[in-house]
C-alpha atoms as a PDB file:
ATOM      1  CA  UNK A   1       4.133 -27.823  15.492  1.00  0.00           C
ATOM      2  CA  UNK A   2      -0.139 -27.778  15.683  1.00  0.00           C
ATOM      3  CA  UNK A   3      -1.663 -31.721  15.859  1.00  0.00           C
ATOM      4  CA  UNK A   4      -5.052 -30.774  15.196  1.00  0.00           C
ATOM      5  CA  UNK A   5      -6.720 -31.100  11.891  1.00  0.00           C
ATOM      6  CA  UNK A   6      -8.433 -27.168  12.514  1.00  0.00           C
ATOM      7  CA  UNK A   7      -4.446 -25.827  13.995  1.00  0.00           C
ATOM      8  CA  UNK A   8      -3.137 -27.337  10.503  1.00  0.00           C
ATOM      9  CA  UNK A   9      -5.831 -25.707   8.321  1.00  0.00           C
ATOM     10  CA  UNK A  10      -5.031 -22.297  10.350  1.00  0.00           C
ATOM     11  CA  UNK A  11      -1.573 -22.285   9.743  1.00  0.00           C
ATOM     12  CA  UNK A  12      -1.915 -23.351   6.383  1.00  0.00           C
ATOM     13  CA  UNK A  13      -4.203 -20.272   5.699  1.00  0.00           C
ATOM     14  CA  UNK A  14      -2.230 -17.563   7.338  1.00  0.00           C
ATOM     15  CA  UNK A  15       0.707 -18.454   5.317  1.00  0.00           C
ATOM     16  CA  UNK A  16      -1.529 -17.699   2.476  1.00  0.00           C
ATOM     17  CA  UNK A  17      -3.053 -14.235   3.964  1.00  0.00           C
ATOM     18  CA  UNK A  18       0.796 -13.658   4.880  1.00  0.00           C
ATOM     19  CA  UNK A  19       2.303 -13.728   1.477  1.00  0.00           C
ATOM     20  CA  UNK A  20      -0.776 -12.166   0.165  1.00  0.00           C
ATOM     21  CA  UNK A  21      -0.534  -9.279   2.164  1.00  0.00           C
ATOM     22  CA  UNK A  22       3.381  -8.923   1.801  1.00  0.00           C
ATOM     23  CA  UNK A  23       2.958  -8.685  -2.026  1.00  0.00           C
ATOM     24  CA  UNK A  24       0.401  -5.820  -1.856  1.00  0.00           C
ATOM     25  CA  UNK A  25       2.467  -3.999   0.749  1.00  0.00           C
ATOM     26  CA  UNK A  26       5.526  -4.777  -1.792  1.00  0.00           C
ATOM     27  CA  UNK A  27       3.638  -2.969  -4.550  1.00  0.00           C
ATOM     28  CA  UNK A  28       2.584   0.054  -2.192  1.00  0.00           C
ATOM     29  CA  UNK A  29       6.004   0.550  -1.348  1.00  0.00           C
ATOM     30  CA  UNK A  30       7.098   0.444  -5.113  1.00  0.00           C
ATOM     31  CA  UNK A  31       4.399   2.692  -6.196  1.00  0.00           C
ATOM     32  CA  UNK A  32       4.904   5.372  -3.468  1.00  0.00           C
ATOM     33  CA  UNK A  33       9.062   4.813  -4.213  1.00  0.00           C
ATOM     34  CA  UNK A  34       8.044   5.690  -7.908  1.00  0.00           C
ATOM     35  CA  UNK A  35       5.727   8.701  -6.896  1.00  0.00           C
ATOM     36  CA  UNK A  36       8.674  10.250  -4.534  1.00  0.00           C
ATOM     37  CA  UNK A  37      11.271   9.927  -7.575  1.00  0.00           C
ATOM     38  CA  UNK A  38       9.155  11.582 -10.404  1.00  0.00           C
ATOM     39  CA  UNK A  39       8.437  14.619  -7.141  1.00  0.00           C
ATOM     40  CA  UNK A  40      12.306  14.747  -6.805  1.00  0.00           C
ATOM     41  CA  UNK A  41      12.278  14.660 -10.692  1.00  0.00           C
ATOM     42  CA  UNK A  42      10.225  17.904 -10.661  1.00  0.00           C
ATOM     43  CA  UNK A  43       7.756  15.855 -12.875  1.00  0.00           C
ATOM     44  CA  UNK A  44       4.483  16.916 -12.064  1.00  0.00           C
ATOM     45  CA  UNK A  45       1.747  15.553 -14.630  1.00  0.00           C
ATOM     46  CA  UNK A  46       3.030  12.287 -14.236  1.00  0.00           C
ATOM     47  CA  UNK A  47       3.496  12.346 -10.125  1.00  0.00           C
ATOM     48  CA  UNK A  48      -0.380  13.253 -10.810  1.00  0.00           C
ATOM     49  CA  UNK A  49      -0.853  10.112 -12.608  1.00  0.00           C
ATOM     50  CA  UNK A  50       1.502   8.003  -9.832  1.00  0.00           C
ATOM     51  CA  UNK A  51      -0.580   9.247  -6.976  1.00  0.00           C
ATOM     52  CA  UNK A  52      -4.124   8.393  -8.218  1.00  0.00           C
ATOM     53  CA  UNK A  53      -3.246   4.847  -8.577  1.00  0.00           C
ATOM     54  CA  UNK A  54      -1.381   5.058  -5.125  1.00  0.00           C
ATOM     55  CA  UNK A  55      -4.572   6.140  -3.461  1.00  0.00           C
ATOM     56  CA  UNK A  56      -6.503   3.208  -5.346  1.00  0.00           C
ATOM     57  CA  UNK A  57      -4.039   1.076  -3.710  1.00  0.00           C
ATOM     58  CA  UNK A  58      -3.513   2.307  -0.420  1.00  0.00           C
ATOM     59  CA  UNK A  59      -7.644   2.244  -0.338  1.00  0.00           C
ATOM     60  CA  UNK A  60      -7.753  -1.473  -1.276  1.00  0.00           C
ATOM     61  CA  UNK A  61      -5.179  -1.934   1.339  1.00  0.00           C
ATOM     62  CA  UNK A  62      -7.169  -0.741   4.489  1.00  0.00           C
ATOM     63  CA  UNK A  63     -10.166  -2.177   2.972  1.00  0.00           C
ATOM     64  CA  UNK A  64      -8.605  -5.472   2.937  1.00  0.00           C
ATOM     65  CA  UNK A  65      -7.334  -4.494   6.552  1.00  0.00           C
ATOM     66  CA  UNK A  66      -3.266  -4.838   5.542  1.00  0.00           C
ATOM     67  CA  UNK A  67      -3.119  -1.248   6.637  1.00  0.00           C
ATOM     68  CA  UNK A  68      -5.346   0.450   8.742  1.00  0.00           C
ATOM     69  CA  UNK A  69      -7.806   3.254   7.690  1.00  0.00           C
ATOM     70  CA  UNK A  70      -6.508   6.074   9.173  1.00  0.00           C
ATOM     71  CA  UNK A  71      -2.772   4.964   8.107  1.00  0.00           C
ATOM     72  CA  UNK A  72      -4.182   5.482   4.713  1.00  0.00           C
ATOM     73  CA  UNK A  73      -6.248   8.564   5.005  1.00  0.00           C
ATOM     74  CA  UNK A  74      -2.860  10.157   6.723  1.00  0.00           C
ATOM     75  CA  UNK A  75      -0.819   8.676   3.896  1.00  0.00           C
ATOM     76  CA  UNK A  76      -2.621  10.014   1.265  1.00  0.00           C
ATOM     77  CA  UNK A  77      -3.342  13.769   2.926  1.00  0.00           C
ATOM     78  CA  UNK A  78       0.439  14.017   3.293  1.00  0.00           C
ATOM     79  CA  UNK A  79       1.054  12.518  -0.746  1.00  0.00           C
ATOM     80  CA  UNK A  80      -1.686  14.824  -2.020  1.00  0.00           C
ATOM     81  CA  UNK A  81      -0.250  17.807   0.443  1.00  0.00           C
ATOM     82  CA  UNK A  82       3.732  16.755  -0.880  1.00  0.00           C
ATOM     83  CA  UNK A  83       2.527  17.123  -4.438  1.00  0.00           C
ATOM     84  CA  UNK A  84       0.795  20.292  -3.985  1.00  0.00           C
ATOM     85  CA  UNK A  85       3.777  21.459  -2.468  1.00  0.00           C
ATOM     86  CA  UNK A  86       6.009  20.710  -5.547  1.00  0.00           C
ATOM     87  CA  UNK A  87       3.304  22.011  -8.328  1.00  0.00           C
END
């Protein structure tokens, strides 16, 4: 257990940036769940609609440093190339 005032604060704060991150990597898991069902689905136009707000998200995500960069450039090459694939 930390005794210093600045140990306290720190712990206290990456709780915080902890459950933070966990909820956006919660929602990038649903939304790329979602996308794979509607490709399985055969459902194009609306896997179109899926994936651009799974590249807003997986963007925000590496911005925010949850994920890194080239996790999400590699993510969404392999979406974009899946989808392709299925049109």
């Amino acid at each position: 257990m930390p005794r210093r005032r600045t140990s306290i604060k720190k712990t206290r704060v990456d709780k915080k940036r902890h459950l933070r991150n966990l909820k956006i990597k919660r929602e990038l898991k649903k939304t790329l769940k979602n996308f794979q069902e509607l490709l399985q689905a055969k459902n194009t136009a609306e896997a179109k609609k899926i994936l651009a707000k799974l590249f807003s998200q997986l963007d925000k995500a590496a911005k925010k440093q949850i994920i890194h960069q080239r996790l999400a450039n590699r993510k969404k090459s392999r979406l974009a190339k899946s989808l392709s694939k299925a049109a």
